[in-house]
Protein backbone atom coordinates (compact mmCIF):
# COMPACT_ATOMS: atom_id res chain seq x y z
CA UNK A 1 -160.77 8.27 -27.78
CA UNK A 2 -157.31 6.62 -27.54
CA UNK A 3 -154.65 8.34 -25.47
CA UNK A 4 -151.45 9.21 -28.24
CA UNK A 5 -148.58 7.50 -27.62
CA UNK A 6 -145.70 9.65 -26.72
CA UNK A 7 -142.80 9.92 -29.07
CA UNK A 8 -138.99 8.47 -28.20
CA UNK A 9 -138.33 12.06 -27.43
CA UNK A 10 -141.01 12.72 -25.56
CA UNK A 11 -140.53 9.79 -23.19
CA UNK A 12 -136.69 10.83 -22.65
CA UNK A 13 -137.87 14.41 -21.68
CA UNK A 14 -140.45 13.13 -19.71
CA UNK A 15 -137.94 11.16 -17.97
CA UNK A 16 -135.53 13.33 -17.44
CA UNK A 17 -137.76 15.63 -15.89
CA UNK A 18 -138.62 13.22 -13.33
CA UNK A 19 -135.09 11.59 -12.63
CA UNK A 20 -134.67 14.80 -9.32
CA UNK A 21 -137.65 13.72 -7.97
CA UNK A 22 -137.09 9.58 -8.54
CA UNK A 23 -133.36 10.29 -6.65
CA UNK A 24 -134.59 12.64 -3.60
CA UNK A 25 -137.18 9.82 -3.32
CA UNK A 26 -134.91 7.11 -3.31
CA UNK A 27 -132.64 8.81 -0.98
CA UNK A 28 -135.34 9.48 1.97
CA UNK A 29 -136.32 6.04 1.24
CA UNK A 30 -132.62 4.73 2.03
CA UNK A 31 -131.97 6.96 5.16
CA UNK A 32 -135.18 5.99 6.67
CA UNK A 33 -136.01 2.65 6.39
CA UNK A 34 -131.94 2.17 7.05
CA UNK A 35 -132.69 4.45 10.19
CA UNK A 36 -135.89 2.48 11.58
CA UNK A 37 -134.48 -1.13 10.47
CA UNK A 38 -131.81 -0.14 12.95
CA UNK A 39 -133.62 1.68 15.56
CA UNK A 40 -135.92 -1.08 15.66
CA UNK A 41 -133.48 -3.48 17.07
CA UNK A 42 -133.67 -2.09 20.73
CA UNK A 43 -137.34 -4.16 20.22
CA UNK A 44 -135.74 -7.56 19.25
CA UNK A 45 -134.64 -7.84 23.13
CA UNK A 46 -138.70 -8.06 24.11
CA UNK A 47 -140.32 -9.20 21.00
CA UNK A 48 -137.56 -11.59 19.83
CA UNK A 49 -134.98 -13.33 22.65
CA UNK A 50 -134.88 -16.66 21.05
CA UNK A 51 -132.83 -15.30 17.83
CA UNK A 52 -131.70 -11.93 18.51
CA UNK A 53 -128.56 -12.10 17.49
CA UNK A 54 -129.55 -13.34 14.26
CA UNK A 55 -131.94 -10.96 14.04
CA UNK A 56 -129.28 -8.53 14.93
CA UNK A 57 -126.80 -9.90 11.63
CA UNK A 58 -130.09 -9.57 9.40
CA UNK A 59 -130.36 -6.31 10.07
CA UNK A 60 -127.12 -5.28 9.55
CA UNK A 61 -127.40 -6.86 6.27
CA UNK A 62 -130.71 -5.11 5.42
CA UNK A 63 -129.08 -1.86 6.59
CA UNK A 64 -126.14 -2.30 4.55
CA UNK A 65 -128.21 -3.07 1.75
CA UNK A 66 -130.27 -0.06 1.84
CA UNK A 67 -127.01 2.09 2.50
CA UNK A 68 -125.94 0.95 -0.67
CA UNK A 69 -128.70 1.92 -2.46
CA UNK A 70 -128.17 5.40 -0.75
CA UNK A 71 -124.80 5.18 -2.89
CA UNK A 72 -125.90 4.11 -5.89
CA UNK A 73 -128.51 7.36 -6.25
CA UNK A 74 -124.92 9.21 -6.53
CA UNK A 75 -124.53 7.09 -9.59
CA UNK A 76 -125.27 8.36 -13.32
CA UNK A 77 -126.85 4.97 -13.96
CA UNK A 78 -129.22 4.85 -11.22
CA UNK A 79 -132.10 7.14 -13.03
CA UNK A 80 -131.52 4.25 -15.65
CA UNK A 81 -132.18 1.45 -13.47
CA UNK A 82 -134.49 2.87 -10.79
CA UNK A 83 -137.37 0.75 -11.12
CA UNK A 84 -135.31 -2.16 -10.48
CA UNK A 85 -133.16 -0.70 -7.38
CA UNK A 86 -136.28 0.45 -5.50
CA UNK A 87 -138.34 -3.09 -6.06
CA UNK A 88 -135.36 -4.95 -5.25
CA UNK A 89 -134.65 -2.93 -2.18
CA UNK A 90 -138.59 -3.03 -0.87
CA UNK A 91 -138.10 -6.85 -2.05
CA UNK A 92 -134.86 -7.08 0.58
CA UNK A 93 -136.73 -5.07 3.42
CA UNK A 94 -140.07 -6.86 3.08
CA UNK A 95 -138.03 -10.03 3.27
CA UNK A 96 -135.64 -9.22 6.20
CA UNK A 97 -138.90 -8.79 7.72
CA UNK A 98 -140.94 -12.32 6.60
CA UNK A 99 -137.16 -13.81 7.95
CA UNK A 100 -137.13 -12.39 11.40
CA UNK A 101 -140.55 -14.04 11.53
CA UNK A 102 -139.75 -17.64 10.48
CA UNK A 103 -136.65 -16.64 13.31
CA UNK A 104 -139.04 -16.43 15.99
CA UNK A 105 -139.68 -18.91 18.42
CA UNK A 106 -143.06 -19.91 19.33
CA UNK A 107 -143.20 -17.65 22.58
CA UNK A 108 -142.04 -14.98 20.85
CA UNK A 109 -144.02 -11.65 20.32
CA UNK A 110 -142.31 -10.63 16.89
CA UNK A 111 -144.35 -13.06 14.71
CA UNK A 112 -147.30 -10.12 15.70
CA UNK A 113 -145.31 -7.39 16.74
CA UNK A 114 -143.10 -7.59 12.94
CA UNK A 115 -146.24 -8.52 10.98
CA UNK A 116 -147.68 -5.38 12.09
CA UNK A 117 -144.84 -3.18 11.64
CA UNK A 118 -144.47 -4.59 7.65
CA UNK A 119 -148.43 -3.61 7.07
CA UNK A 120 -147.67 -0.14 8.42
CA UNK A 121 -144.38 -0.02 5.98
CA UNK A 122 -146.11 -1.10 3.27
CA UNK A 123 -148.79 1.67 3.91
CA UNK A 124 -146.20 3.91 4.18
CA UNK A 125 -144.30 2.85 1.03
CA UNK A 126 -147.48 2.33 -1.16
CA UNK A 127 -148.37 6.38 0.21
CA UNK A 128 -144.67 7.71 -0.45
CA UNK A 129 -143.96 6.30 -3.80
């Protein structure tokens, strides 16, 4: 037997009734990956001398991008456009990550050390959301 398809009004209730959940889930999602993508700078001394201060400009950017995304939940639109805010932002984190990599020098311990730490993020994300 075929599932029904729900009705226009159904779907708008039904997403109404999710849009709390969608925004406190976006906002831990902002504080924390903003939090760790800037805690984990005290590692970019060890794991990444050869670039670190371009490391260090990525991750303000990455930051900054994520802190706006902690803004935009404050929005009226940003129920509307969820989907699209939280790829792009795991899109922008994922590659801040793959960039720090190409970054690295061949000495350096990040290519293993930020590989490992964007499996364990994407377990984490892929568990969360």
């Amino acid at each position: 037997m075929t599932p029904k398809a729900m009705s226009p009004a159904e779907q708008s209730a039904y997403e109404r009734e999710l849009a709390p959940a969608r925004i406190r889930s976006a906002r831990e999602f902002a504080v924390l990956a903003a939090v760790l993508y800037a805690l984990f700078a005290i590692l970019d001394w060890w794991a990444i001398p050869t670039a670190v201060y371009k490391v260090w400009v990525l991750r303000a950017g990455v930051v900054a991008w994520l802190l706006c995304l902690l803004a935009y939940t404050y929005r009226p639109t940003f129920v509307r456009h969820y989907a699209v805010a939280m790829l792009s932002s795991f899109a922008v984190v994922g590659a801040g990550i793959e960039a720090m990599v190409v970054l690295a020098g061949p000495g350096d311990l990040a290519r293993w050390l930020y590989y490992t730490g964007l499996i364990l993020v994407v377990m984490a994300l892929y568990t969360f959301m």
